[in-house]
C-alpha atoms as a PDB file:
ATOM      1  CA  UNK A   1      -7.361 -16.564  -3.527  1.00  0.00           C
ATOM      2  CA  UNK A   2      -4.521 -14.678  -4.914  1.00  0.00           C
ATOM      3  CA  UNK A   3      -1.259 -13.270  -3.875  1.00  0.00           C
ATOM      4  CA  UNK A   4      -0.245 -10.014  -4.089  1.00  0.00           C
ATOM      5  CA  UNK A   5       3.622  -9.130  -4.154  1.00  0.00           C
ATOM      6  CA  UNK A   6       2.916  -5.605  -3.193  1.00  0.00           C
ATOM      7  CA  UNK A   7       6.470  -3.400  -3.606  1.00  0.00           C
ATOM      8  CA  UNK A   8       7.401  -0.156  -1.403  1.00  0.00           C
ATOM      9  CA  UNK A   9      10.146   1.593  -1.343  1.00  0.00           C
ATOM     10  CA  UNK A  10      10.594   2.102   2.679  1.00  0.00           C
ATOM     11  CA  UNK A  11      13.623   4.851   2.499  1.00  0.00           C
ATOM     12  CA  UNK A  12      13.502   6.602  -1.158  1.00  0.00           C
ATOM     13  CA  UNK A  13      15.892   9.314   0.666  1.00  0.00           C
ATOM     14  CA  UNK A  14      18.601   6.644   2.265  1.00  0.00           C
ATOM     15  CA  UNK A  15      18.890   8.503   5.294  1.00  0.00           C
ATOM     16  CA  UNK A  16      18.735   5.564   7.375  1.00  0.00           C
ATOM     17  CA  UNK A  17      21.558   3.444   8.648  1.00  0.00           C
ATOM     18  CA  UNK A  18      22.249   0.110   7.478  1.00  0.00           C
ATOM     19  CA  UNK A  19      21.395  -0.713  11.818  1.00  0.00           C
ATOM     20  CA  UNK A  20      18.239   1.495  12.104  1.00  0.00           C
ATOM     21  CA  UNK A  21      16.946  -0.162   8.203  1.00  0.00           C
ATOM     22  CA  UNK A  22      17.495  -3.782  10.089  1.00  0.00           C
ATOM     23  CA  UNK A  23      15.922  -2.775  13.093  1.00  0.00           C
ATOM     24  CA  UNK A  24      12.848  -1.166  11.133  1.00  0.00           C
ATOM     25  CA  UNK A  25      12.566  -4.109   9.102  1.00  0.00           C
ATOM     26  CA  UNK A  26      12.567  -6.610  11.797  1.00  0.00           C
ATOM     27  CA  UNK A  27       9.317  -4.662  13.474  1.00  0.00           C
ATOM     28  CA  UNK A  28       7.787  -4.792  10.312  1.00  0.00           C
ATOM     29  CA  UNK A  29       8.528  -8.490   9.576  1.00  0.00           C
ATOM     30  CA  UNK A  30       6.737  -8.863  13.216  1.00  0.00           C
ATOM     31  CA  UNK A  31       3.834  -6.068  12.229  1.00  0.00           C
ATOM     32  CA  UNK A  32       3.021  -8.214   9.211  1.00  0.00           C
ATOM     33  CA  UNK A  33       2.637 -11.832  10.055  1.00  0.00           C
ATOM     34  CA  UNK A  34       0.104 -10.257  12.853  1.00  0.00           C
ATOM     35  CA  UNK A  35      -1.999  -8.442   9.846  1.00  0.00           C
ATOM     36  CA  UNK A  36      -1.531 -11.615   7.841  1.00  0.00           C
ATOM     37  CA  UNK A  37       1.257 -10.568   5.784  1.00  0.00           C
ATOM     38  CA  UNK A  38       4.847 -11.535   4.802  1.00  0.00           C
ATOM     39  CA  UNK A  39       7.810  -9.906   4.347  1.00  0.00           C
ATOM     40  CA  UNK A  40      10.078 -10.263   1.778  1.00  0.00           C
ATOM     41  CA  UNK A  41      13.395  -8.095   2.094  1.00  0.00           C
ATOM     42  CA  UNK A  42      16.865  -8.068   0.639  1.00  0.00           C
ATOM     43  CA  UNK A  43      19.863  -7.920   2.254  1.00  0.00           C
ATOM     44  CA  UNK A  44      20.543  -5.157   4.130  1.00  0.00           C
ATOM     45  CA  UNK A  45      24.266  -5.262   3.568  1.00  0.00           C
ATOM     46  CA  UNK A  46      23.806  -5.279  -0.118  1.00  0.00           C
ATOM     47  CA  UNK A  47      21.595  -3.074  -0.571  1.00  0.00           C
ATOM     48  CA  UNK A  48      22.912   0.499  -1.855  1.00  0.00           C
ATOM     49  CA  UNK A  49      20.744   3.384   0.271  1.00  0.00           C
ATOM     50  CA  UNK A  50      18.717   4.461  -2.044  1.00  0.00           C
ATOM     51  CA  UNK A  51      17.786   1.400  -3.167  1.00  0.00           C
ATOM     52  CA  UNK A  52      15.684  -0.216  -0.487  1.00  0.00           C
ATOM     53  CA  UNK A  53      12.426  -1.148  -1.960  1.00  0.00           C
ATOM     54  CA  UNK A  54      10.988  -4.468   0.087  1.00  0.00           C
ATOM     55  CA  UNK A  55       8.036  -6.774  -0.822  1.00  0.00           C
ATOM     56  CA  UNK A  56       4.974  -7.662   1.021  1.00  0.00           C
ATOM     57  CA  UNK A  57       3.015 -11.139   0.138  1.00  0.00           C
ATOM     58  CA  UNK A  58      -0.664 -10.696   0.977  1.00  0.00           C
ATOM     59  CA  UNK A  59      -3.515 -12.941  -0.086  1.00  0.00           C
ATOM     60  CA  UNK A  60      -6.914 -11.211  -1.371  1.00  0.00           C
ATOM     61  CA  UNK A  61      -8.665 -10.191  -4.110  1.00  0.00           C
ATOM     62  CA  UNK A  62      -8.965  -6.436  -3.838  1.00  0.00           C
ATOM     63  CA  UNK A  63      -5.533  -5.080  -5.271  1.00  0.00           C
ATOM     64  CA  UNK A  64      -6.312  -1.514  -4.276  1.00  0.00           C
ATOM     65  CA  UNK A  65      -7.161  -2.471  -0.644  1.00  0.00           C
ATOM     66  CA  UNK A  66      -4.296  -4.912   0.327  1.00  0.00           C
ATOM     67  CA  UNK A  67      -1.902  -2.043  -1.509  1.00  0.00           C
ATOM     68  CA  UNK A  68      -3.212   0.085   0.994  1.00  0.00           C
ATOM     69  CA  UNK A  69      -3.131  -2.159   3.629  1.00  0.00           C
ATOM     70  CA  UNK A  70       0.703  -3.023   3.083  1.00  0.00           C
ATOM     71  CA  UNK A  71       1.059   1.133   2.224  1.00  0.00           C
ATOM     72  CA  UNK A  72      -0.463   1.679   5.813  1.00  0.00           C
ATOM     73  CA  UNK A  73       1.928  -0.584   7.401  1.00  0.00           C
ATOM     74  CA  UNK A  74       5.347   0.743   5.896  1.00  0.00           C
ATOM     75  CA  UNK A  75       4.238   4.511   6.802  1.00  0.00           C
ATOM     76  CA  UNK A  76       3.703   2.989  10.636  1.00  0.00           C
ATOM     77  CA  UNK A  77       7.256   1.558  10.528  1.00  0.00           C
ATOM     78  CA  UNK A  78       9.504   4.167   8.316  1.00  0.00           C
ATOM     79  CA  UNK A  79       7.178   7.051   8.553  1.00  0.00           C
ATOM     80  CA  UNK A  80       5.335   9.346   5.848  1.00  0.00           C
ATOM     81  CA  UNK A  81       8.051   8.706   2.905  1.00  0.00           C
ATOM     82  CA  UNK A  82       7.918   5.369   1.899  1.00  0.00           C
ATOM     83  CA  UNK A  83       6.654   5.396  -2.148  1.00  0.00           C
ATOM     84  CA  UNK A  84       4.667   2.397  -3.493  1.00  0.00           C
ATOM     85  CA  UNK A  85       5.655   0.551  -6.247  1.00  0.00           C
ATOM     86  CA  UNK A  86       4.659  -2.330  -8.538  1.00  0.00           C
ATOM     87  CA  UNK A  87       2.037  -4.492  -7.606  1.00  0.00           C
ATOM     88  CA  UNK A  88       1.985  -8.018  -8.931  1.00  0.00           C
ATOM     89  CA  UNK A  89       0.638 -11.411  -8.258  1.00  0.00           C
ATOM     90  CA  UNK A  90       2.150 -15.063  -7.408  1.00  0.00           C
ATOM     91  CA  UNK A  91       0.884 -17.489 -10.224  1.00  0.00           C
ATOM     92  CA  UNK A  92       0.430 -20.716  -8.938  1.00  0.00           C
ATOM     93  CA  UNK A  93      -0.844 -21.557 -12.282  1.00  0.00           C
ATOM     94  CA  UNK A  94      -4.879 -22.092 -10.904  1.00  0.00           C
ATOM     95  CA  UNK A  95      -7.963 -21.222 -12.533  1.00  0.00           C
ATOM     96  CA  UNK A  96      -7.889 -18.667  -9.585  1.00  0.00           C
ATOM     97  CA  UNK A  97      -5.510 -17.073 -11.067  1.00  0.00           C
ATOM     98  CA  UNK A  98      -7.004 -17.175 -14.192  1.00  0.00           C
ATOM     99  CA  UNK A  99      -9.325 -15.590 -13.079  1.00  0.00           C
ATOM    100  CA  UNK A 100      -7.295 -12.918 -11.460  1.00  0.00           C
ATOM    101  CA  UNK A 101      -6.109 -12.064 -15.104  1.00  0.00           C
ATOM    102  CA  UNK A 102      -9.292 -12.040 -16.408  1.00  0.00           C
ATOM    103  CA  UNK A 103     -10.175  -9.044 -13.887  1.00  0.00           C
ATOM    104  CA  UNK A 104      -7.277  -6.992 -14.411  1.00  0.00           C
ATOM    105  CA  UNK A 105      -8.639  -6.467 -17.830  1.00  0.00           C
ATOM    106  CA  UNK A 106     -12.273  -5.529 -16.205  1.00  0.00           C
ATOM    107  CA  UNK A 107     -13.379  -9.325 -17.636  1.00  0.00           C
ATOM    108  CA  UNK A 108     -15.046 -12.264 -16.494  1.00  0.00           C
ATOM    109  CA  UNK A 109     -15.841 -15.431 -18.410  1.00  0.00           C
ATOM    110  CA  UNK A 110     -16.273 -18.829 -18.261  1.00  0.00           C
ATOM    111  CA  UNK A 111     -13.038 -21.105 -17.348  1.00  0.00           C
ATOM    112  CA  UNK A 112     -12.989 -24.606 -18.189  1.00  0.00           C
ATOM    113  CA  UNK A 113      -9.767 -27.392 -17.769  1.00  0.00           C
ATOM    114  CA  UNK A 114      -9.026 -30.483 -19.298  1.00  0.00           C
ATOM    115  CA  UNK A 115      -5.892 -32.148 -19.972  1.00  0.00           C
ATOM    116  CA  UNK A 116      -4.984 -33.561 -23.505  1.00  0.00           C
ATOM    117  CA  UNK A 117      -3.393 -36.801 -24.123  1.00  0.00           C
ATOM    118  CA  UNK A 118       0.315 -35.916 -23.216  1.00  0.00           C
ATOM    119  CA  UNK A 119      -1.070 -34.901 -19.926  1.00  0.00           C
ATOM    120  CA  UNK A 120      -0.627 -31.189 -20.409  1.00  0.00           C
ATOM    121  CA  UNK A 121      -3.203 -28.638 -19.538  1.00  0.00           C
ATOM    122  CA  UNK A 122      -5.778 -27.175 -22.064  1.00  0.00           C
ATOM    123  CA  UNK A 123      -7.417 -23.864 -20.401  1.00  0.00           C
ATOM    124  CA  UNK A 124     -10.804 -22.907 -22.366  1.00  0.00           C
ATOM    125  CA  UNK A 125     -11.838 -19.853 -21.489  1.00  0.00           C
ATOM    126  CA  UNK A 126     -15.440 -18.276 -22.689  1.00  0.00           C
ATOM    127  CA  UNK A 127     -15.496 -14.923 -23.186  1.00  0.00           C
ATOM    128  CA  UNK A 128     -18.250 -12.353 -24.075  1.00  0.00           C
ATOM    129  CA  UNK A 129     -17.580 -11.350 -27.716  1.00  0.00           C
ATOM    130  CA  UNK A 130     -17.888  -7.436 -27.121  1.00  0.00           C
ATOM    131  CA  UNK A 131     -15.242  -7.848 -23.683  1.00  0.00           C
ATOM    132  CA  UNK A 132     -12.769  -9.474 -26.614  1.00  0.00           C
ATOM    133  CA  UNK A 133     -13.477  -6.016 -28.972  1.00  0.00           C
ATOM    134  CA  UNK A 134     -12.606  -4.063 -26.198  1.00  0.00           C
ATOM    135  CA  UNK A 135      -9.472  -5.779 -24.777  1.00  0.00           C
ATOM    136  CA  UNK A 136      -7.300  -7.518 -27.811  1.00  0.00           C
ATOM    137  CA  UNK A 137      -7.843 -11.194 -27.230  1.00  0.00           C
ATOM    138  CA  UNK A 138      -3.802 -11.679 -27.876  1.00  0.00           C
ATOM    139  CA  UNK A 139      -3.120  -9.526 -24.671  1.00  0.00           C
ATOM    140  CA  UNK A 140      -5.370 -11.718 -22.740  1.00  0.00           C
ATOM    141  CA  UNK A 141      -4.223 -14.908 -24.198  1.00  0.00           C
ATOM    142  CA  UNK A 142      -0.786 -14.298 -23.108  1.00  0.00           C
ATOM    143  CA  UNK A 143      -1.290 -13.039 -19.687  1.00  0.00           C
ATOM    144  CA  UNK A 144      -3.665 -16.168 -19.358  1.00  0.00           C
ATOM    145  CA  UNK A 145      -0.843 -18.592 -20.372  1.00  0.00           C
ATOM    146  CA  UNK A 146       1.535 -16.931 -18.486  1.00  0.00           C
ATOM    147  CA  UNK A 147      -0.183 -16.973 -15.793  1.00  0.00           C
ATOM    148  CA  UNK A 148      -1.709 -20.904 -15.520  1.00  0.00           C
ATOM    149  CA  UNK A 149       1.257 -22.467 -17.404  1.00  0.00           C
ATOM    150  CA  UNK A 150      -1.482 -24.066 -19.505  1.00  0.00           C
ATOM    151  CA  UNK A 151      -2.475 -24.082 -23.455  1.00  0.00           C
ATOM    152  CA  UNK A 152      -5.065 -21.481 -24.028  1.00  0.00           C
ATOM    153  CA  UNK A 153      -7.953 -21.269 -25.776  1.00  0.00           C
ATOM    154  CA  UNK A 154     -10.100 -18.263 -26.037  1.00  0.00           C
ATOM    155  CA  UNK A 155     -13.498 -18.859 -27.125  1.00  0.00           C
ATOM    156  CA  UNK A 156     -16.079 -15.950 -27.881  1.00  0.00           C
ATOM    157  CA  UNK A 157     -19.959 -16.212 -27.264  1.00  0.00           C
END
């Protein structure tokens, strides 16, 4: 399963104080470990006003529902302003992972690991030959590698 580092900017306007931010973010820090999330924010003391843009680590594999999800639970907490941002994932460097590349370019295919002599990973993936006319097999190839820390190989069938 992947994670999601889902970004939302919780006061765009910076009308909060630096002790009402805390507060806020210390009931969502509690909201979000009950709905299974965590809570990644900076340092209040740091942080300029209009700057305060926190993350939220959720596991799943629908990226439109756990953005939503995380959405939902900033707008209970700071109310109707908070703006998403950026969505991206943890890379543990899996064939789960892999995978979760493979279907943010609408792909699927078949993923197969070995490990050559030096001991490093090899990561052959099979892939439909009209999926690599329609997505440019370079893009794939280096969101693949970047995302499994692993030699790629991109094979079309």
């Amino acid at each position: 399963m992947r994670t999601a580092v889902i970004r939302v900017d919780v006061d765009p306007a910076g009308k909060l104080s630096r002790d009402v931010f805390a507060a806020k973010i210390s009931d969502l820090t509690v909201r979000a470990v009950q709905s299974g999330m965590s809570v990644s924010a900076p340092d209040v003391e740091t942080l300029p006003p209009r700057r305060r843009e926190i993350q939220l680590l959720i596991e799943g594999e629908d990226d439109a529902k756990m953005s939503a999800r995380a959405l939902e639970l900033c707008t209970e907490v700071f109310g109707a302003d908070v703006r998403p941002g950026p969505v991206t994932f943890v890379s543990r460097g899996t064939d789960a992972d892999a995978r979760g590349v493979l279907a943010g370019f609408g792909l699927t295919g078949e993923i197969d690991r070995t490990v050559d002599a030096a001991g490093y990973d090899i990561l052959t993936v099979r892939l439909a030959r009209a999926d690599l006319e329609r997505v440019p097999e370079s893009r794939i190839q280096t969101a693949l590698e970047a995302a499994t820390n692993s030699e790629v190989v991109i094979v079309a069938s």
